[in-house]
PDB file of N, CA and C in Angstrom:
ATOM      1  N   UNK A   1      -7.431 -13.750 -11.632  1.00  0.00           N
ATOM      2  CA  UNK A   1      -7.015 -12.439 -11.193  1.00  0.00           C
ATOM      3  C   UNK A   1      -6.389 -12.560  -9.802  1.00  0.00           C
ATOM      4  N   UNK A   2      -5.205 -11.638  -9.656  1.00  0.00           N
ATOM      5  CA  UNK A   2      -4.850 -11.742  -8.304  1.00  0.00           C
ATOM      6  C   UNK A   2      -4.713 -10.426  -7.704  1.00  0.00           C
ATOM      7  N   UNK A   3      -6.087 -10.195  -5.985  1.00  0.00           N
ATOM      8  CA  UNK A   3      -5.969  -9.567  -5.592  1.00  0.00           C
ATOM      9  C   UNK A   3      -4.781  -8.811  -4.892  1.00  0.00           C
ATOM     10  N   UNK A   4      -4.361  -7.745  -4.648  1.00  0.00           N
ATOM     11  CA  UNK A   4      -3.616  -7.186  -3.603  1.00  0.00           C
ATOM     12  C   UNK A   4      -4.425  -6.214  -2.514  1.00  0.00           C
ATOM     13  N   UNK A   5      -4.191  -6.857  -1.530  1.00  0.00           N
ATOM     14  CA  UNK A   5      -4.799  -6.210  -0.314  1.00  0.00           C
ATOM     15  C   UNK A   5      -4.171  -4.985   0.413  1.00  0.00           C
ATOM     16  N   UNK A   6      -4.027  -4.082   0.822  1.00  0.00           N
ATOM     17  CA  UNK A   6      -3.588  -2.629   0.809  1.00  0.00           C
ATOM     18  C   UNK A   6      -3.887  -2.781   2.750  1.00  0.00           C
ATOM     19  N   UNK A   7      -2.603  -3.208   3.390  1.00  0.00           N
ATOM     20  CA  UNK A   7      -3.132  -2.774   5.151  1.00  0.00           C
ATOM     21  C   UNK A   7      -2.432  -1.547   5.642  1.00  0.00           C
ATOM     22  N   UNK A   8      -3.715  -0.595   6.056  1.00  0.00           N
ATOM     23  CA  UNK A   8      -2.946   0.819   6.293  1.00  0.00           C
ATOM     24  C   UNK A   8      -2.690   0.882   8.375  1.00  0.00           C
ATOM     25  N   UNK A   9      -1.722   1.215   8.378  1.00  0.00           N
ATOM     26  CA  UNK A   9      -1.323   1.068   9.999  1.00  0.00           C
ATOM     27  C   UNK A   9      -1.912  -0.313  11.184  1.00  0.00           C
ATOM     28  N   UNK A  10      -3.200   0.251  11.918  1.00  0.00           N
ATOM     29  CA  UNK A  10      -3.560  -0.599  12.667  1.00  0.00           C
ATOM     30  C   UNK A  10      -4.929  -1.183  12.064  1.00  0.00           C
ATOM     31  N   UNK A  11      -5.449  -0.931  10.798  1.00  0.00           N
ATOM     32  CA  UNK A  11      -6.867  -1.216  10.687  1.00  0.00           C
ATOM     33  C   UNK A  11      -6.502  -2.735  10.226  1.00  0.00           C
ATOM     34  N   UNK A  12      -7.618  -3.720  10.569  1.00  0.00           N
ATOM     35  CA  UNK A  12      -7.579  -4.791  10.289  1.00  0.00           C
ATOM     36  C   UNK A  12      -7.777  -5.155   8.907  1.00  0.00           C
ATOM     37  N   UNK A  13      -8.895  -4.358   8.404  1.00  0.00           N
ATOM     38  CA  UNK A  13      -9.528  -3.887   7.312  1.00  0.00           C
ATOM     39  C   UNK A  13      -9.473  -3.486   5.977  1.00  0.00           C
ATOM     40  N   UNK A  14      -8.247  -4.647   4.847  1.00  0.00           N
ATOM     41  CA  UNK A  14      -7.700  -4.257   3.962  1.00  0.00           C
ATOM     42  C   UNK A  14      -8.734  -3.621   2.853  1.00  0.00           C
ATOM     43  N   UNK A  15      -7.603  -2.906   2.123  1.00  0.00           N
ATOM     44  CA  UNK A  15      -8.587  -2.306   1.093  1.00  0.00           C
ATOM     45  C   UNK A  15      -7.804  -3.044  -0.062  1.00  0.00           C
ATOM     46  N   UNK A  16      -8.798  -3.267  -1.154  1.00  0.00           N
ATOM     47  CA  UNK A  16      -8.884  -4.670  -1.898  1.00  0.00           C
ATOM     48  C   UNK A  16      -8.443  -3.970  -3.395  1.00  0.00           C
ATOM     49  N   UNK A  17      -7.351  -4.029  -4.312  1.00  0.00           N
ATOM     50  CA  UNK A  17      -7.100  -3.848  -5.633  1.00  0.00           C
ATOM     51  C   UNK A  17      -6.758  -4.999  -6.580  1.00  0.00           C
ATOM     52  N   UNK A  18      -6.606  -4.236  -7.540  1.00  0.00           N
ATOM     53  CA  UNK A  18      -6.626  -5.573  -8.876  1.00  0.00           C
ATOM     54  C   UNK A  18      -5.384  -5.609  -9.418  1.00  0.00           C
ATOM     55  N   UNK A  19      -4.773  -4.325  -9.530  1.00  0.00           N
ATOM     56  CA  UNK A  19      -3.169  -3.851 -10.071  1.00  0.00           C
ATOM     57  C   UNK A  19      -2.590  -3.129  -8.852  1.00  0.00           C
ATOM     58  N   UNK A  20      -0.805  -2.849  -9.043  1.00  0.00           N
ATOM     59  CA  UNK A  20      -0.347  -1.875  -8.143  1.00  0.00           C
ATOM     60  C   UNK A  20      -0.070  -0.819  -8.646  1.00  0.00           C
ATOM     61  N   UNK A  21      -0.558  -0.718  -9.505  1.00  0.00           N
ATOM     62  CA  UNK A  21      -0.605   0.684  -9.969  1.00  0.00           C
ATOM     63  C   UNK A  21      -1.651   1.567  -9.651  1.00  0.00           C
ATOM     64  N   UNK A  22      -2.913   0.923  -9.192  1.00  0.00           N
ATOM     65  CA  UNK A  22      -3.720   0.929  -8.257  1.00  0.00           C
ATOM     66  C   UNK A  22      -3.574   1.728  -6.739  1.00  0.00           C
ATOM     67  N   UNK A  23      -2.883   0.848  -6.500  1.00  0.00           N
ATOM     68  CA  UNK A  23      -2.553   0.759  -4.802  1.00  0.00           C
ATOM     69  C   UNK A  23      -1.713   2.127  -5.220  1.00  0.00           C
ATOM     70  N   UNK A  24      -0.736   2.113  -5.676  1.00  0.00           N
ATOM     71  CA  UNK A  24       0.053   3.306  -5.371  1.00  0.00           C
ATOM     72  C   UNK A  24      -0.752   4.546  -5.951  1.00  0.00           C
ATOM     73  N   UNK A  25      -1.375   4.391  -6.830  1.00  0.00           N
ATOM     74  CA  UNK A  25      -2.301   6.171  -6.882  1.00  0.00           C
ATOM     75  C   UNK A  25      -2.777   6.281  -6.172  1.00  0.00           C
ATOM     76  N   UNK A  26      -4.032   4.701  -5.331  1.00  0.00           N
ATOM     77  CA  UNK A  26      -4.429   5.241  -3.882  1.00  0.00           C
ATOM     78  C   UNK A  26      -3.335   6.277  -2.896  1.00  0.00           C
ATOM     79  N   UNK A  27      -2.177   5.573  -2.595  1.00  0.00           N
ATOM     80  CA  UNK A  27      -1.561   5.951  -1.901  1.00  0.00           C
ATOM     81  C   UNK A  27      -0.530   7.576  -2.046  1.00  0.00           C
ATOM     82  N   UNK A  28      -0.901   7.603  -3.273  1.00  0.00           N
ATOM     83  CA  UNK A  28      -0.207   8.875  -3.817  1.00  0.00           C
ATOM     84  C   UNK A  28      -1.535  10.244  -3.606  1.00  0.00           C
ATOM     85  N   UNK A  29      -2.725  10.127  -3.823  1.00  0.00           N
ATOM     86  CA  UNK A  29      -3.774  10.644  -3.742  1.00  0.00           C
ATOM     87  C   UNK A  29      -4.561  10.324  -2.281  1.00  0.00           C
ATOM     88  N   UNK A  30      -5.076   9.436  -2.045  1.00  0.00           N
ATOM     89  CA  UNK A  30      -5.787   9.385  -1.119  1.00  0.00           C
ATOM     90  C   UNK A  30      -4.831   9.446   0.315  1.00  0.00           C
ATOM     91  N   UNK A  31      -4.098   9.008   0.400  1.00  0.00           N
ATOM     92  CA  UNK A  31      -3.442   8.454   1.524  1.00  0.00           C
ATOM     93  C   UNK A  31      -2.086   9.850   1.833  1.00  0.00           C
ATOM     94  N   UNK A  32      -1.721  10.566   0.573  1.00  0.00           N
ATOM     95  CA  UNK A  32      -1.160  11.511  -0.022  1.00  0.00           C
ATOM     96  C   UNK A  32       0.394  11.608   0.759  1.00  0.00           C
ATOM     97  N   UNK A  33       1.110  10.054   0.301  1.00  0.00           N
ATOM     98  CA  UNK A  33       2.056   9.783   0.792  1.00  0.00           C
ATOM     99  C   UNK A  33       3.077  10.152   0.016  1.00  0.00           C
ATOM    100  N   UNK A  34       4.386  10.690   0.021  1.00  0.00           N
ATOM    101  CA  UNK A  34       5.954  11.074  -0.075  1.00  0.00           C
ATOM    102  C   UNK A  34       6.010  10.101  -0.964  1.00  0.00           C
ATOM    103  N   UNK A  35       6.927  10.731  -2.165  1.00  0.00           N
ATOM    104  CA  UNK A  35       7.027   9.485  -3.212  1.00  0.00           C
ATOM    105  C   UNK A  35       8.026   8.376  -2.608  1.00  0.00           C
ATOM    106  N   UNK A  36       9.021   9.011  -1.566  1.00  0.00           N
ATOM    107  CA  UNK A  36       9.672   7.725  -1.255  1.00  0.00           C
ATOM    108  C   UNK A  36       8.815   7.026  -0.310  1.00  0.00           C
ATOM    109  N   UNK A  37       7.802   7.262  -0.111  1.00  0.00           N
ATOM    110  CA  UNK A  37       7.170   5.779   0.677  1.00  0.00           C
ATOM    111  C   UNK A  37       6.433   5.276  -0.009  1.00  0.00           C
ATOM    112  N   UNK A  38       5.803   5.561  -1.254  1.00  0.00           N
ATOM    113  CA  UNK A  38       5.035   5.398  -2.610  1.00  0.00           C
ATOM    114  C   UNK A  38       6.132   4.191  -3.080  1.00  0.00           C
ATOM    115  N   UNK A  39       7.143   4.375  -3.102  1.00  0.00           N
ATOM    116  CA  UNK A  39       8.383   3.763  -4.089  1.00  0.00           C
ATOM    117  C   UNK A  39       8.840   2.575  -3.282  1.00  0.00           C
ATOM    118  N   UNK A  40       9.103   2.932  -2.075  1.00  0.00           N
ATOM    119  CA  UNK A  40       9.094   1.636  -0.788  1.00  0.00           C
ATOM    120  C   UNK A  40       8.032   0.783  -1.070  1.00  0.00           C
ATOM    121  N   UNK A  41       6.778   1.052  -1.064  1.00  0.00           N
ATOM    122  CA  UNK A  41       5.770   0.357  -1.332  1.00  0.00           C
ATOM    123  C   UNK A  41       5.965  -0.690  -2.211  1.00  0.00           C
ATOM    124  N   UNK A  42       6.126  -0.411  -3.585  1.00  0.00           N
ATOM    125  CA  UNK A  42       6.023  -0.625  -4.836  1.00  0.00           C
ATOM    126  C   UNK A  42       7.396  -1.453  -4.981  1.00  0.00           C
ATOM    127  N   UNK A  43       8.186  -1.101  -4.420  1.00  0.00           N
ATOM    128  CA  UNK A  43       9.919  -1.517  -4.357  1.00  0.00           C
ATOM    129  C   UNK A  43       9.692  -3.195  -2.985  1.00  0.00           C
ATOM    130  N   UNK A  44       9.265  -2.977  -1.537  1.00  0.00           N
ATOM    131  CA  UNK A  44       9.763  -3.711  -0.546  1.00  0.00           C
ATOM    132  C   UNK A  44       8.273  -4.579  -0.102  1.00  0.00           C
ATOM    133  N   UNK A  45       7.081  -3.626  -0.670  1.00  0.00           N
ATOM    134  CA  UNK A  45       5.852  -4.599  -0.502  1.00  0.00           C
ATOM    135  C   UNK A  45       5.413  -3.306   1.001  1.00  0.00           C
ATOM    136  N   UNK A  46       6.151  -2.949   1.467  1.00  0.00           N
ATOM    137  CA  UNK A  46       5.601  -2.265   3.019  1.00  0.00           C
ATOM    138  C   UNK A  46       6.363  -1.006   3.014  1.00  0.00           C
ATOM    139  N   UNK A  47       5.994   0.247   4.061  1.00  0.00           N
ATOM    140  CA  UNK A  47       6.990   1.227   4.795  1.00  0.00           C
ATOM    141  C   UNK A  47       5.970   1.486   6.036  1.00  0.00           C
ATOM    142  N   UNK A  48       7.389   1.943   6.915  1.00  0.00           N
ATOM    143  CA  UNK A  48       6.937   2.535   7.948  1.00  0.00           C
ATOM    144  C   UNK A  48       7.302   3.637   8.132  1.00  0.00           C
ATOM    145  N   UNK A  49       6.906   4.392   9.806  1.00  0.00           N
ATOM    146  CA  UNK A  49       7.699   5.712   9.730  1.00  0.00           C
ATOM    147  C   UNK A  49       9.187   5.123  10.445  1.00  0.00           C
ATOM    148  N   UNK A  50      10.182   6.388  10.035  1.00  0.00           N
ATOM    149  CA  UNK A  50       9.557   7.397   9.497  1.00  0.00           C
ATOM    150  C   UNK A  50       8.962   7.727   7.781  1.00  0.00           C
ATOM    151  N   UNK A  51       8.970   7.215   7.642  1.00  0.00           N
ATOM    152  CA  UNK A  51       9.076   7.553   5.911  1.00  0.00           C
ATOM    153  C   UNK A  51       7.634   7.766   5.661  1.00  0.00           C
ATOM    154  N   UNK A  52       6.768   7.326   6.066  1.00  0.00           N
ATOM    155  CA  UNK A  52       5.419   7.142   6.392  1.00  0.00           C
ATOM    156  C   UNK A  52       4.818   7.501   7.405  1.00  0.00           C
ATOM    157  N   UNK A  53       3.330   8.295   7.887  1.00  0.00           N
ATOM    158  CA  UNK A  53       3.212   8.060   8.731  1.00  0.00           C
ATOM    159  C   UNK A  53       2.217   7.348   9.795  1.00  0.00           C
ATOM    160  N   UNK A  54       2.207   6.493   8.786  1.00  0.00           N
ATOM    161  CA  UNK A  54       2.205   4.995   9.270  1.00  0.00           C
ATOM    162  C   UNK A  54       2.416   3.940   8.654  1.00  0.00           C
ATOM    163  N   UNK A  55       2.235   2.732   9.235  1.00  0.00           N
ATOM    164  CA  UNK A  55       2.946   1.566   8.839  1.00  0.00           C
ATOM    165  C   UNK A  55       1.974   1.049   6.975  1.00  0.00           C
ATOM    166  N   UNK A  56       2.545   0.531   6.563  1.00  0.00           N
ATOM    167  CA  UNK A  56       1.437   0.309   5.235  1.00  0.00           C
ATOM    168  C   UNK A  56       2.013  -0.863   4.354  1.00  0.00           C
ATOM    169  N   UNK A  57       1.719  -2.008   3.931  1.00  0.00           N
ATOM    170  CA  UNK A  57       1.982  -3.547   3.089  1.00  0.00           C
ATOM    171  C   UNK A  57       0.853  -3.646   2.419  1.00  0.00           C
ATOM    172  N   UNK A  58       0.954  -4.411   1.266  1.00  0.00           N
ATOM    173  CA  UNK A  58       0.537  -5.364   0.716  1.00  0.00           C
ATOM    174  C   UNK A  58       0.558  -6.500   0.615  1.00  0.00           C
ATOM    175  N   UNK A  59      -0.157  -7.793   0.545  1.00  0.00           N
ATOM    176  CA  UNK A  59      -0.167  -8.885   0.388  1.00  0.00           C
ATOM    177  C   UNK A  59      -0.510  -9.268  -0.664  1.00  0.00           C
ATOM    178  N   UNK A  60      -0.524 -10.133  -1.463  1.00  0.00           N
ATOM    179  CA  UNK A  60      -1.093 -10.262  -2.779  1.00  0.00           C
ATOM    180  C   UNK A  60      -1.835 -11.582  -2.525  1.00  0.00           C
ATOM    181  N   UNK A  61      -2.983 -11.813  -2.997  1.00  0.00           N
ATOM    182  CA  UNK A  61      -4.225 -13.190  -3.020  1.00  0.00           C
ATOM    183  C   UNK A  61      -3.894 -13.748  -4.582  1.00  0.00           C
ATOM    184  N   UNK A  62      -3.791 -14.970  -4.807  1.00  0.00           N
ATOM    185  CA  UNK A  62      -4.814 -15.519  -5.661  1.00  0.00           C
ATOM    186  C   UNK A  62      -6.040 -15.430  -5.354  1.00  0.00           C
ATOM    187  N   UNK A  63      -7.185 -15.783  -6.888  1.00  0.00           N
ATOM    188  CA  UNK A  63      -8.346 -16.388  -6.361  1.00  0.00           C
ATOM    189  C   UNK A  63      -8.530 -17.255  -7.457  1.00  0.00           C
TER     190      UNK A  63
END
């Protein structure tokens, strides 16, 4: 399985998924981000502002 790690602005502190389909409902719901920074996400791996307002990537792990 390969994790994707979710870093929101300055927290060091990724939050840990299994799919990105995942990450982006987080980010569509919890985080309750603009579909174009939802789509940046999903599209470039990151956005910032403005489009966002704040900075936000993924990394992806093996394990």
């Amino acid at each position: 399985m390969r994790w994707i790690d979710l870093y929101c602005g300055e927290d060091p502190h990724p939050r840990r998924f299994d799919r990105m389909d995942t990450v982006l409902d987080y980010l569509r719901r919890v985080e309750r981000l603009p579909d174009e920074a939802v789509r940046a996400v999903a599209n470039e791996g990151e956005v910032a502002p403005p489009v966002a307002r704040r900075a936000y990537r993924v990394e992806r792990y093996p394990t």
